[in-house]
Each structure stands twice: as C-alpha cells, then as structure tokens.
N, C-alpha and C. Protein backbone atom coordinates (compact mmCIF):
# COMPACT_ATOMS: atom_id res chain seq x y z
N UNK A 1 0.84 -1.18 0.00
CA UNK A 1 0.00 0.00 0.00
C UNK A 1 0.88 1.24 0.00
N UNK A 2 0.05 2.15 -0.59
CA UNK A 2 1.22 3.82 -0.96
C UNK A 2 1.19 4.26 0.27
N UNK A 3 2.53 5.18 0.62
CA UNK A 3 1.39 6.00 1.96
C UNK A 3 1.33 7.21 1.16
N UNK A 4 0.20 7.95 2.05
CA UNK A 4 -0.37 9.16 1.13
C UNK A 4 -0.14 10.31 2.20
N UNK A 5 0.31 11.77 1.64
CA UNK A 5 0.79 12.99 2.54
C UNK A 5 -0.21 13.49 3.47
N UNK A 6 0.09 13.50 4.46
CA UNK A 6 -1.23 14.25 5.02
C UNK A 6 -2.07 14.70 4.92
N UNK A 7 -3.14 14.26 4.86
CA UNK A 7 -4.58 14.98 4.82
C UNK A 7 -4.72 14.67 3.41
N UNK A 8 -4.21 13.82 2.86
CA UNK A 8 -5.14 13.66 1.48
C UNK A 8 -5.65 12.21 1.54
N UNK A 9 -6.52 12.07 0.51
CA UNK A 9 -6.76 10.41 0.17
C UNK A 9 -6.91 9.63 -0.90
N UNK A 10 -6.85 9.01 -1.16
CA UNK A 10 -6.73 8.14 -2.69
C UNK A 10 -8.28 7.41 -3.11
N UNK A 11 -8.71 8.10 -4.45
CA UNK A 11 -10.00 7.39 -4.74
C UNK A 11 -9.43 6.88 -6.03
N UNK A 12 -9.50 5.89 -6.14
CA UNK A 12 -8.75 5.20 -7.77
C UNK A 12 -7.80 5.78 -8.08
N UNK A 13 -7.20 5.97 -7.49
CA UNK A 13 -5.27 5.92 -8.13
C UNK A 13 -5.34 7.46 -7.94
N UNK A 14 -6.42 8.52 -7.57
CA UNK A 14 -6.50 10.10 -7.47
C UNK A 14 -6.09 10.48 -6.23
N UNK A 15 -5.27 11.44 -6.27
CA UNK A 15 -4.86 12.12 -4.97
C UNK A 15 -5.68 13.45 -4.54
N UNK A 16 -6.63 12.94 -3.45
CA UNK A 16 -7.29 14.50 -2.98
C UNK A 16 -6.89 15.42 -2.11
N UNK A 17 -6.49 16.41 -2.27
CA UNK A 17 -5.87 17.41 -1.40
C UNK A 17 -6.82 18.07 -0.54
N UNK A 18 -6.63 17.66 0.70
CA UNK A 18 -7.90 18.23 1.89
C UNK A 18 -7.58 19.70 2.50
N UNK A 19 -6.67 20.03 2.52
CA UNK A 19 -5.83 20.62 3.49
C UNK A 19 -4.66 21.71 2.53
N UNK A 20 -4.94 22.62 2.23
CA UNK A 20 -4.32 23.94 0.96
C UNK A 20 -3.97 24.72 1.83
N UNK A 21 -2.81 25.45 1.66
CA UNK A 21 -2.13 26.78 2.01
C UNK A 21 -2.19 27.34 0.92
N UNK A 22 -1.78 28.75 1.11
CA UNK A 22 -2.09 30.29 0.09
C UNK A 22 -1.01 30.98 0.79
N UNK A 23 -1.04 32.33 -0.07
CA UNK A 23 0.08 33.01 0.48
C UNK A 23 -0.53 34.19 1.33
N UNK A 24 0.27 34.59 2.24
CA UNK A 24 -0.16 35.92 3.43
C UNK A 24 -1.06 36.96 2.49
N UNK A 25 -1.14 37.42 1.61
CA UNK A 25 -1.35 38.34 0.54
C UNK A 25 -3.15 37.69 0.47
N UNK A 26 -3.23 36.50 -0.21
CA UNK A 26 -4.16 35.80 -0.28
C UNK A 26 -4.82 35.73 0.55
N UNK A 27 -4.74 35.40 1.90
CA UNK A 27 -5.20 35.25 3.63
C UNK A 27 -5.56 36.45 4.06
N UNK A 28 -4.75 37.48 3.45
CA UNK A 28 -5.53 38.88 4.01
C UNK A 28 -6.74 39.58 3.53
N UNK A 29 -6.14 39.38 1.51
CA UNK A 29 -7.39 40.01 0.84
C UNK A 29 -8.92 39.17 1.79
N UNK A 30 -8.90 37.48 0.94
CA UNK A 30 -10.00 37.06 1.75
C UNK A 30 -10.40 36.79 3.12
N UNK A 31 -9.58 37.48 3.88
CA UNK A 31 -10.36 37.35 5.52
C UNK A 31 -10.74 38.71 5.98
N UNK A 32 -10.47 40.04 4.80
CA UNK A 32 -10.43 41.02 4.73
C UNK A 32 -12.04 41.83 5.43
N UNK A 33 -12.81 40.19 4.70
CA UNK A 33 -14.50 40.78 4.89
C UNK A 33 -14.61 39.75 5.97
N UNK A 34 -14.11 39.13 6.64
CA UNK A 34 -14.75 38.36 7.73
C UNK A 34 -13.83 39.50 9.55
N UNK A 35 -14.12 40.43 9.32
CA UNK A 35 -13.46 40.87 10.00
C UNK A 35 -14.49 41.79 11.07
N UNK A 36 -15.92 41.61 11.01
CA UNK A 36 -16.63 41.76 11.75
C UNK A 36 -16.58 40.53 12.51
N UNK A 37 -16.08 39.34 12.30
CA UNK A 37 -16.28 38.31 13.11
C UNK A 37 -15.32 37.90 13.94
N UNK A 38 -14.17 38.83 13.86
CA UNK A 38 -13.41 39.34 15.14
C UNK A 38 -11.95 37.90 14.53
N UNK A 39 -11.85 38.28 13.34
CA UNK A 39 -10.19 37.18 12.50
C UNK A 39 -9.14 37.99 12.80
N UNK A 40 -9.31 39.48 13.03
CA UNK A 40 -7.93 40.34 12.97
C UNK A 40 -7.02 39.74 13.79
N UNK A 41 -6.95 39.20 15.06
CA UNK A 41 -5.73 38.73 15.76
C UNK A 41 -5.39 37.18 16.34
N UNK A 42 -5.69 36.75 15.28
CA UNK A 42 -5.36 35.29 14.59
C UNK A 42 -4.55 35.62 13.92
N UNK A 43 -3.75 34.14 13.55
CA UNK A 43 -3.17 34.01 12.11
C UNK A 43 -3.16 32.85 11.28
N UNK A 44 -3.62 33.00 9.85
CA UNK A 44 -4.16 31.79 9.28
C UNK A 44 -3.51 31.12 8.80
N UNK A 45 -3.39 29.74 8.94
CA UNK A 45 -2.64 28.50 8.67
C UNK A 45 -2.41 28.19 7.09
N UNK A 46 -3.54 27.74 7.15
CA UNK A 46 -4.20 26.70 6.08
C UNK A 46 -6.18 26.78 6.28
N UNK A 47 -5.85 25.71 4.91
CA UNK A 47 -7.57 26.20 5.11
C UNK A 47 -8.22 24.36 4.26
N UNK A 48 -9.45 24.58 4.45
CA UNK A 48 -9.81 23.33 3.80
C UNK A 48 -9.97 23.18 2.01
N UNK A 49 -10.43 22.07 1.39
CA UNK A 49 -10.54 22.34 -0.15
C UNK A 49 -11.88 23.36 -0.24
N UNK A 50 -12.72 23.86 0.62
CA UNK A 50 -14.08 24.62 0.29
C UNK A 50 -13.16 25.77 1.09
N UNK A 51 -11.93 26.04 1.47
CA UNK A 51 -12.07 27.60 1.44
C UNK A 51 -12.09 28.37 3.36
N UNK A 52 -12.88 26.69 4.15
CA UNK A 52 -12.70 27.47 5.66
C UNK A 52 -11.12 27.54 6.16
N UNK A 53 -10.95 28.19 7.41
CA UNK A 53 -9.68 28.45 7.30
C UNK A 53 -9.46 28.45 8.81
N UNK A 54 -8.15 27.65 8.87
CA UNK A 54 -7.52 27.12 10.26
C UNK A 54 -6.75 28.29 10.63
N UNK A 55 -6.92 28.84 11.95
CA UNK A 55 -6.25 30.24 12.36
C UNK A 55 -5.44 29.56 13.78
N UNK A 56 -4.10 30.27 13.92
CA UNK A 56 -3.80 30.04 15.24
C UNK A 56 -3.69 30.91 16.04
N UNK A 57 -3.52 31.43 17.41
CA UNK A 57 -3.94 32.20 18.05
C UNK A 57 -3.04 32.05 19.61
N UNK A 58 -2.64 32.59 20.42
CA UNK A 58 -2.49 32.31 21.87
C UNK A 58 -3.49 31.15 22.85
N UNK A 59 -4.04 31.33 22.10
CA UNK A 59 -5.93 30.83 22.78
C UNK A 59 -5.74 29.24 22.56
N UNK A 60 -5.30 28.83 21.21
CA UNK A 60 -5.38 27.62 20.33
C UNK A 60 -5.39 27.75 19.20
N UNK A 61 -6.33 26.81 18.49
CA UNK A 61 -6.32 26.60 17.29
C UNK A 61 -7.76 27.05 17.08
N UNK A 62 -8.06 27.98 16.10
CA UNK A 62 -9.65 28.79 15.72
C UNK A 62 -10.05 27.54 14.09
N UNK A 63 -11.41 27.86 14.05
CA UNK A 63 -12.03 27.22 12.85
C UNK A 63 -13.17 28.25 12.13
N UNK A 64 -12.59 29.05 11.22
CA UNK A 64 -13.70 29.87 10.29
C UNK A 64 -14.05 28.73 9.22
N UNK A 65 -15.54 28.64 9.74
CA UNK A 65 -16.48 27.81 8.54
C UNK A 65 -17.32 28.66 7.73
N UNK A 66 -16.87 28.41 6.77
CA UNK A 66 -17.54 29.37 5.52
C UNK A 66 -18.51 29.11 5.23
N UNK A 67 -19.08 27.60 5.23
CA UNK A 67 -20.13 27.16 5.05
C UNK A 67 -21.67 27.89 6.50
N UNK A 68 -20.99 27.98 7.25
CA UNK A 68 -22.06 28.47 8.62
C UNK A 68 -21.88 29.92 8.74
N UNK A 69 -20.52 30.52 8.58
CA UNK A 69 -20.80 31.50 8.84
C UNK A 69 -19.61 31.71 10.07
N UNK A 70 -19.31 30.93 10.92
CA UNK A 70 -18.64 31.05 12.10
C UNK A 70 -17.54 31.07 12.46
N UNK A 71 -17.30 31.27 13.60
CA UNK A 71 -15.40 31.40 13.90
C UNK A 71 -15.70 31.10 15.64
N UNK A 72 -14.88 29.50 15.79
CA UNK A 72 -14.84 28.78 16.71
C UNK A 72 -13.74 28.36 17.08
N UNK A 73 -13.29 28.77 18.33
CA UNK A 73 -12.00 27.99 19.16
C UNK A 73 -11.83 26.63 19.11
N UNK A 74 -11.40 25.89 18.30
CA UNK A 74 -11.96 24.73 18.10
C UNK A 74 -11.31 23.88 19.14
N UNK A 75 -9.71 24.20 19.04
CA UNK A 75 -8.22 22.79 19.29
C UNK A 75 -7.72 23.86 20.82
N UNK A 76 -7.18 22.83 21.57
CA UNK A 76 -6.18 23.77 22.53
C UNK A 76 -4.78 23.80 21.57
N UNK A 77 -4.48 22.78 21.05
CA UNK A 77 -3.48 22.29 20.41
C UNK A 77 -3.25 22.16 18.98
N UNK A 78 -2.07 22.01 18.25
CA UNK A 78 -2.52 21.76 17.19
C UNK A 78 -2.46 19.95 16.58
N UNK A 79 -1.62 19.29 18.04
CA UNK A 79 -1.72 17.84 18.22
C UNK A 79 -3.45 17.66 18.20
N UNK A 80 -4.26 18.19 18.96
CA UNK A 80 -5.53 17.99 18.77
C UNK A 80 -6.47 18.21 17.44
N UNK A 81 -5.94 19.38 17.15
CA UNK A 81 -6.66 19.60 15.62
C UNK A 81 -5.93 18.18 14.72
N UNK A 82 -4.91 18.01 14.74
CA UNK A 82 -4.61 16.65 13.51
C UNK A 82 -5.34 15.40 14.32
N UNK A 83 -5.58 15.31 14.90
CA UNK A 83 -6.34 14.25 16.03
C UNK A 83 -7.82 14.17 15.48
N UNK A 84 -8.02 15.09 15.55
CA UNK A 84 -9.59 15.21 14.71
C UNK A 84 -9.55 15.10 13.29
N UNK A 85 -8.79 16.05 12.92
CA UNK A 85 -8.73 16.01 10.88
C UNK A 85 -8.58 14.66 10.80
N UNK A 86 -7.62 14.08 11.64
CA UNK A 86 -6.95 12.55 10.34
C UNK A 86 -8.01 11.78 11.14
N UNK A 87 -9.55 11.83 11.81
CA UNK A 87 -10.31 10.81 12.16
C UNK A 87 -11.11 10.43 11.13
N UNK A 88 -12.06 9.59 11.34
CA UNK A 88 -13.08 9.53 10.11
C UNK A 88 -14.47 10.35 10.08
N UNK A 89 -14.76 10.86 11.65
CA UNK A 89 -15.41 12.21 11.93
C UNK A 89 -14.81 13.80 11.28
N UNK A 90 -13.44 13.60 11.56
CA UNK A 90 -13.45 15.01 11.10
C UNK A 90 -13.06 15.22 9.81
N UNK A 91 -12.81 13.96 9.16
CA UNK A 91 -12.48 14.17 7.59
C UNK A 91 -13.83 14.33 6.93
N UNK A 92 -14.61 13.75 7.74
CA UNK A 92 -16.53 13.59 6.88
C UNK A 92 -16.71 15.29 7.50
N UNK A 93 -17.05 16.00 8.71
CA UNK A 93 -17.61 16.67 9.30
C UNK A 93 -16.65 18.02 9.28
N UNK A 94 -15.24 18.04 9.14
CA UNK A 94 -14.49 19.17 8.64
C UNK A 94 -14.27 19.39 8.09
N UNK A 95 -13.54 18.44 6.89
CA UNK A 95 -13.15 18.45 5.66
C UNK A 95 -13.71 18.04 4.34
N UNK A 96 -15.02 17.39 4.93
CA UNK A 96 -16.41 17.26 3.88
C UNK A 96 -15.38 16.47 2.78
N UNK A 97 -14.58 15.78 3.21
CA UNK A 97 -13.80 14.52 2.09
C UNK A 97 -14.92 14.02 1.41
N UNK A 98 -16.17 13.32 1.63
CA UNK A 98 -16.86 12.69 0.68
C UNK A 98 -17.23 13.76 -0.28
N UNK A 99 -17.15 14.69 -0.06
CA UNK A 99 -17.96 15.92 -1.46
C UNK A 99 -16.76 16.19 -2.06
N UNK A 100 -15.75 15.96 -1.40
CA UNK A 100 -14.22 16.35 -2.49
C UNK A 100 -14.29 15.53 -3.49
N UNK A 101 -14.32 14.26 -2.56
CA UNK A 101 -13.97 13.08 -3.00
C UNK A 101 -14.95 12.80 -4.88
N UNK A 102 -16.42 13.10 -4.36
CA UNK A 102 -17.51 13.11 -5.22
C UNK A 102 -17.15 14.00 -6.86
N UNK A 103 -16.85 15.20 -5.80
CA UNK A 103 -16.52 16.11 -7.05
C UNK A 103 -15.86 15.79 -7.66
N UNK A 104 -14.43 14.95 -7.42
CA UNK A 104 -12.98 14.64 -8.12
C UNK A 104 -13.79 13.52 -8.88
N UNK A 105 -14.57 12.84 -9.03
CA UNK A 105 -15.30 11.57 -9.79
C UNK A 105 -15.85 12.01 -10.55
N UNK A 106 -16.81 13.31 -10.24
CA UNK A 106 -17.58 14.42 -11.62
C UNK A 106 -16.15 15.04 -12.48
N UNK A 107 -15.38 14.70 -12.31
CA UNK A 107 -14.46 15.64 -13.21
C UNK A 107 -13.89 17.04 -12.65
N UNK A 108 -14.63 17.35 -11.35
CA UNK A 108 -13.90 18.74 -10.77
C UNK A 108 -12.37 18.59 -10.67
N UNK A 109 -11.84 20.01 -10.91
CA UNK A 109 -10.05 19.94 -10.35
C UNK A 109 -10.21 20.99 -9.91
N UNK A 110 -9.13 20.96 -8.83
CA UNK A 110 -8.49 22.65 -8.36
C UNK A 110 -7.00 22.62 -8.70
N UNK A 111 -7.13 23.95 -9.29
CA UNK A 111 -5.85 24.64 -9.64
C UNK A 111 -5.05 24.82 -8.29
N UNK A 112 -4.07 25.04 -8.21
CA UNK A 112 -3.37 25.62 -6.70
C UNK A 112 -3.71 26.83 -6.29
N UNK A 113 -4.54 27.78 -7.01
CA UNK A 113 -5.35 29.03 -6.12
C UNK A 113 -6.82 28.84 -6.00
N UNK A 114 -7.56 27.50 -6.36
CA UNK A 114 -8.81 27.52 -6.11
C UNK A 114 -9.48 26.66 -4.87
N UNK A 115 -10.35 27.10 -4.33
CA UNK A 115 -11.30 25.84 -3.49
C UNK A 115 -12.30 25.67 -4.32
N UNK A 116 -13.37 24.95 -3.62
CA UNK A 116 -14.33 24.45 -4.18
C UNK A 116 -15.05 25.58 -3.45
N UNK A 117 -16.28 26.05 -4.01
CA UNK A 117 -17.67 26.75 -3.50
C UNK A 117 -18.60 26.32 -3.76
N UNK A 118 -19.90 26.58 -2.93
CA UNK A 118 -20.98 26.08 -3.55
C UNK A 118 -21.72 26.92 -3.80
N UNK A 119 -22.84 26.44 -5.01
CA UNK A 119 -23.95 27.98 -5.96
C UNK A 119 -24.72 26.86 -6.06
N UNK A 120 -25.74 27.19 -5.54
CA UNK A 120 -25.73 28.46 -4.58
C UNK A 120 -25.95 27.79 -3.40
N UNK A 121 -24.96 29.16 -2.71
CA UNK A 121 -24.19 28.35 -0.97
C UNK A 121 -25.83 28.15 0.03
N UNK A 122 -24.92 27.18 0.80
CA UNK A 122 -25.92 26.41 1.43
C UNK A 122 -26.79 28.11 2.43
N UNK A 123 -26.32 28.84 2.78
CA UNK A 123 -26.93 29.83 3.65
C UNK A 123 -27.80 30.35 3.17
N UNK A 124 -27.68 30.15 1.61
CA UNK A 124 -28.79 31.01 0.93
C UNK A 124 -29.53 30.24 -0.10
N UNK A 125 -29.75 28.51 0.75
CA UNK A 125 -30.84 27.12 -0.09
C UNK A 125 -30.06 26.70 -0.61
N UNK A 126 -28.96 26.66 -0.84
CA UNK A 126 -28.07 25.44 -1.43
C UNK A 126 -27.82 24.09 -0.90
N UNK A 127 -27.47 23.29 -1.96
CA UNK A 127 -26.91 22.07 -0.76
C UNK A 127 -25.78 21.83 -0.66
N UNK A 128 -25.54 20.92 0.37
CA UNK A 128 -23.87 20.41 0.39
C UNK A 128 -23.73 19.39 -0.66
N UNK A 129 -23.39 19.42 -1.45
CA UNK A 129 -23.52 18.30 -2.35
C UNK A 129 -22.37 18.30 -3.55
N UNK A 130 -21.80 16.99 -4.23
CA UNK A 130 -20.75 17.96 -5.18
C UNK A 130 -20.85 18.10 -6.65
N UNK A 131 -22.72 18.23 -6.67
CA UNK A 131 -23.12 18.84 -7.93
C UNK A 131 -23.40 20.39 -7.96
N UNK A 132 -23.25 20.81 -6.45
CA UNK A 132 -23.44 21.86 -6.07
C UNK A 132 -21.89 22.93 -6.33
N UNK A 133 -20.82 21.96 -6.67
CA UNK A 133 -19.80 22.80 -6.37
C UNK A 133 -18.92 23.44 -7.77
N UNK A 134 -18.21 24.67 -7.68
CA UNK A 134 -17.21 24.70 -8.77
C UNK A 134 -16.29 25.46 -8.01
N UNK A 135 -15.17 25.42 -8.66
CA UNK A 135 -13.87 25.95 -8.59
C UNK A 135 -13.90 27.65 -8.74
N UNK A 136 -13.33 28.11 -7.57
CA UNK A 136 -13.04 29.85 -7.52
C UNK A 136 -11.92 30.13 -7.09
N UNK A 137 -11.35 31.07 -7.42
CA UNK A 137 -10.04 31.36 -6.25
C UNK A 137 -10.49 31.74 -5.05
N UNK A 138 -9.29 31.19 -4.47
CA UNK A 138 -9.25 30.92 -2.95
C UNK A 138 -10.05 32.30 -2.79
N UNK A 139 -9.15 33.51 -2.43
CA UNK A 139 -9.52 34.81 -2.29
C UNK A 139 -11.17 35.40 -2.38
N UNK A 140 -11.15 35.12 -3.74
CA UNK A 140 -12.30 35.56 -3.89
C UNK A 140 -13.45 35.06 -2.97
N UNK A 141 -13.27 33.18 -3.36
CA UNK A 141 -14.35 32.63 -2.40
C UNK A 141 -14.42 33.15 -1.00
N UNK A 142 -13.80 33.20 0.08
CA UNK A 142 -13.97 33.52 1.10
C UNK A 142 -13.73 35.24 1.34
N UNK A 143 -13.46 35.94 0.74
CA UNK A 143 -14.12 36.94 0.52
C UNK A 143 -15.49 37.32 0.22
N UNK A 144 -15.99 36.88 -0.77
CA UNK A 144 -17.63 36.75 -0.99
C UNK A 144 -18.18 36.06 0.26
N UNK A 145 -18.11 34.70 0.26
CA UNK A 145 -18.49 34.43 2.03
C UNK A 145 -18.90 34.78 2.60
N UNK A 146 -17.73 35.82 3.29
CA UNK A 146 -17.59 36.69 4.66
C UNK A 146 -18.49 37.91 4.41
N UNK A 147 -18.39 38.30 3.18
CA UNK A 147 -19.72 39.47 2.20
C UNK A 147 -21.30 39.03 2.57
N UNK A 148 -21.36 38.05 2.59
CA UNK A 148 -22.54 37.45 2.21
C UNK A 148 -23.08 36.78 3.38
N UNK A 149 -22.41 36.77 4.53
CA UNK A 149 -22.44 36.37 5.66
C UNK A 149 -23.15 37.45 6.85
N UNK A 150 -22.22 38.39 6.50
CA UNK A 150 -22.39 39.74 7.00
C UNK A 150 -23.74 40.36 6.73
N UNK A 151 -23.73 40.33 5.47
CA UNK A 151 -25.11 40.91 5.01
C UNK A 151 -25.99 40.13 5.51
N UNK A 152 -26.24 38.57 5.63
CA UNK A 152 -27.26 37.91 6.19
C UNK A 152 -27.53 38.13 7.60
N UNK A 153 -26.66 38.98 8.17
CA UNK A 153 -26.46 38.99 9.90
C UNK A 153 -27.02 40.21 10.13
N UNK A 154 -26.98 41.23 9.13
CA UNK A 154 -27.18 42.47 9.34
C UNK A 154 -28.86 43.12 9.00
N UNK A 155 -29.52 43.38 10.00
CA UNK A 155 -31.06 43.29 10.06
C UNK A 155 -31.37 44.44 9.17
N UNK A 156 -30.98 45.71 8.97
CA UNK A 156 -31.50 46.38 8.04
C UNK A 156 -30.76 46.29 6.70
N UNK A 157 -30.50 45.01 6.06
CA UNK A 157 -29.52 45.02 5.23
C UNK A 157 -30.79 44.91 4.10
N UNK A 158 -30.99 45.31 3.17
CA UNK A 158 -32.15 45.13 2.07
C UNK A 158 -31.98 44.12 1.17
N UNK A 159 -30.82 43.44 1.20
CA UNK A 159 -29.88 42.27 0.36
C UNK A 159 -31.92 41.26 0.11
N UNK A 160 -31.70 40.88 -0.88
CA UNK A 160 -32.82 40.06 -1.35
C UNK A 160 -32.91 38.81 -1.45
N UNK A 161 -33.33 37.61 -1.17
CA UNK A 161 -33.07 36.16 -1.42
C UNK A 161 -34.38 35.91 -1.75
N UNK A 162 -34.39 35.59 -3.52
CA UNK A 162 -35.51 35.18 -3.63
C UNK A 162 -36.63 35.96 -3.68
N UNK A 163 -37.46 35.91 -3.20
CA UNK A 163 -38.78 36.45 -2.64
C UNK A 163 -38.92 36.57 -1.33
N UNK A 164 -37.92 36.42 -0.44
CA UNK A 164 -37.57 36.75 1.02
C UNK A 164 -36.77 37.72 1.36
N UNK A 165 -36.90 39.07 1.92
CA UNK A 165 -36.09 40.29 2.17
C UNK A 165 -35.32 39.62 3.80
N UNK A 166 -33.91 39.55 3.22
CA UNK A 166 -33.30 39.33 5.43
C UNK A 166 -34.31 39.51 6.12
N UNK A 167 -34.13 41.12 6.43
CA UNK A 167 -34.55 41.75 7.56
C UNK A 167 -35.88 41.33 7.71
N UNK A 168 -36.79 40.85 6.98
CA UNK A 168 -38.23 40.15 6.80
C UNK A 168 -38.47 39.09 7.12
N UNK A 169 -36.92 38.49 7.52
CA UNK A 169 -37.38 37.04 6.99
C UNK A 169 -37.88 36.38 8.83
N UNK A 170 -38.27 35.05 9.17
CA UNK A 170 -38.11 35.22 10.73
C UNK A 170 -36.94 33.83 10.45
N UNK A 171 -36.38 34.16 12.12
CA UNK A 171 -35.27 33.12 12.48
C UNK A 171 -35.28 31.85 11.66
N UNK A 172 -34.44 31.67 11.18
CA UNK A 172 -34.38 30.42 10.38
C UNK A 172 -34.94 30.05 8.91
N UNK A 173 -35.81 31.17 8.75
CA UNK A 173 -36.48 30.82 7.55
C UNK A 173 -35.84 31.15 6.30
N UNK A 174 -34.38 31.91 5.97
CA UNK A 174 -33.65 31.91 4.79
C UNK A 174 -33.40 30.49 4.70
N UNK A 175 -32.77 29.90 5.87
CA UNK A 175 -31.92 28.46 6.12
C UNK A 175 -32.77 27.20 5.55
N UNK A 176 -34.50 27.47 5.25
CA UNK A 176 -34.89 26.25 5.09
C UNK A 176 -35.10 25.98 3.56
N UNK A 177 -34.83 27.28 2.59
CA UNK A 177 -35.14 27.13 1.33
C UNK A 177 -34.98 25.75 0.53
C-alpha cells in the first residue's frame, strides 16, 4: 500500500488534497470581509478544499467555517486539531472529504489558487452536495463568504433572497429554502 501525505486520500489511483495553504497576501485580501467576526488577531494556517480556514492564536487553534458562517476555538493544540482532521469524523464533518472526493469523480479539479464553493451556498438554499460545487479562487471565495455572511447577519440590510427580504425574513427561515 502507498502512503499518502497528510490529509489527502486516494480514490482510484487520485490524490485528494484536503488541506491547501495560500500566500499571506491571499489570507488577508479574503479574511479582509470576515473581519466583523473578530479574524484580525489570529493568524491563518491553512484552510480546507471549500475555502474554511484554520487560524492560530495564543488561545489555540480557531475554525472559520464558511459554510455556517462562524469562527470557533476549536483545538487547545494543534496535536488535537490533527487528532480530529486525520479521524473519520473530522475528515466527513471538517473536511467534507466525501464531497471532495464526489466532485474529483464528476471531473472537478483545483488549480493551486482555487477551493471548491458552492452555488448556490448552502446559507442562501443550497446544498452540500458535489453537484453543487465549482472551482473559484481561494480569495475571492472567502471573501464573498464573509460578504454574504455579514449581510445575512445584518437586520436592516435590504440584500434580497428570492422572494424573502433578510430583515423580513423570521429566524431560520432563509436556512430552510
């Protein structure tokens, strides 16, 4: 048997890359808009193939999920964060490996500046799914994100979904489209 580099996995002879770095330049433009959610004094690692992004901190190890919206203290450690990634929980539940995995079988690739995104993202009726996904640069994706995140958070924001105005909408009801 091969061994395979960290954090990736082998689906028919394919190597999936779970786990992407970018350059400081890259990490700043796109965390640029998640900065109501309090990223300024972190510093970002790495990030997953969809784009969330592993921050380290005095505190521990942080988890911005792009997909929710959030920024969570996740690890004390970063022995703990690989403790979780390389499980079979946190490769399904962090690293959403089966939708990589899926996509790499539809024919998706990423370039070395892209993640995967989803259209339309799950916050605004999308699904997790990897017919749901295509290739963006890193940057951009989690830039838009953190755009689009914000605006969903923000009660007099007039932003439109659909036939549902935010600020109109009640608790939960963008989320069930």
């Amino acid at each position: 048997m091969r061994t395979l580099l960290p954090n990736t996995t082998e689906w028919f002879d394919a190597h999936v890359e779970l786990l992407r770095t970018y350059s400081p330049d890259a990490f700043a433009y796109g965390l640029a808009s998640w900065s109501w959610l309090g990223v300024h004094d972190k510093t970002p690692r790495f990030t997953t193939a969809f784009g969330d992004v592993f921050l380290e901190s005095l505190e521990g190890w942080w988890f911005l999920d792009t997909v929710e919206g959030s920024l969570q203290l996740r690890w004390a450690t970063a022995v703990d964060m690989y403790t979780e990634l390389d499980s079979p929980d946190g490769r399904t539940d962090v690293l959403l490996e089966d939708v990589v995995v899926e996509a790499e079988q539809l024919g998706m690739t990423l370039r070395p500046d892209e993640v995967f995104t989803f259209a339309p993202h799950p916050a605004v009726g999308g699904r997790l799914a990897a017919e749901c996904v295509e290739p963006v640069r890193f940057e951009l994706a989690l830039r838009l994100a953190g755009q689009m995140h914000r605006e969903l958070r923000v009660p007099s924001s007039p932003m439109l979904l659909g036939h549902v105005h935010v600020h109109d909408a009640a608790p939960g009801e963008i989320w069930s489209h």
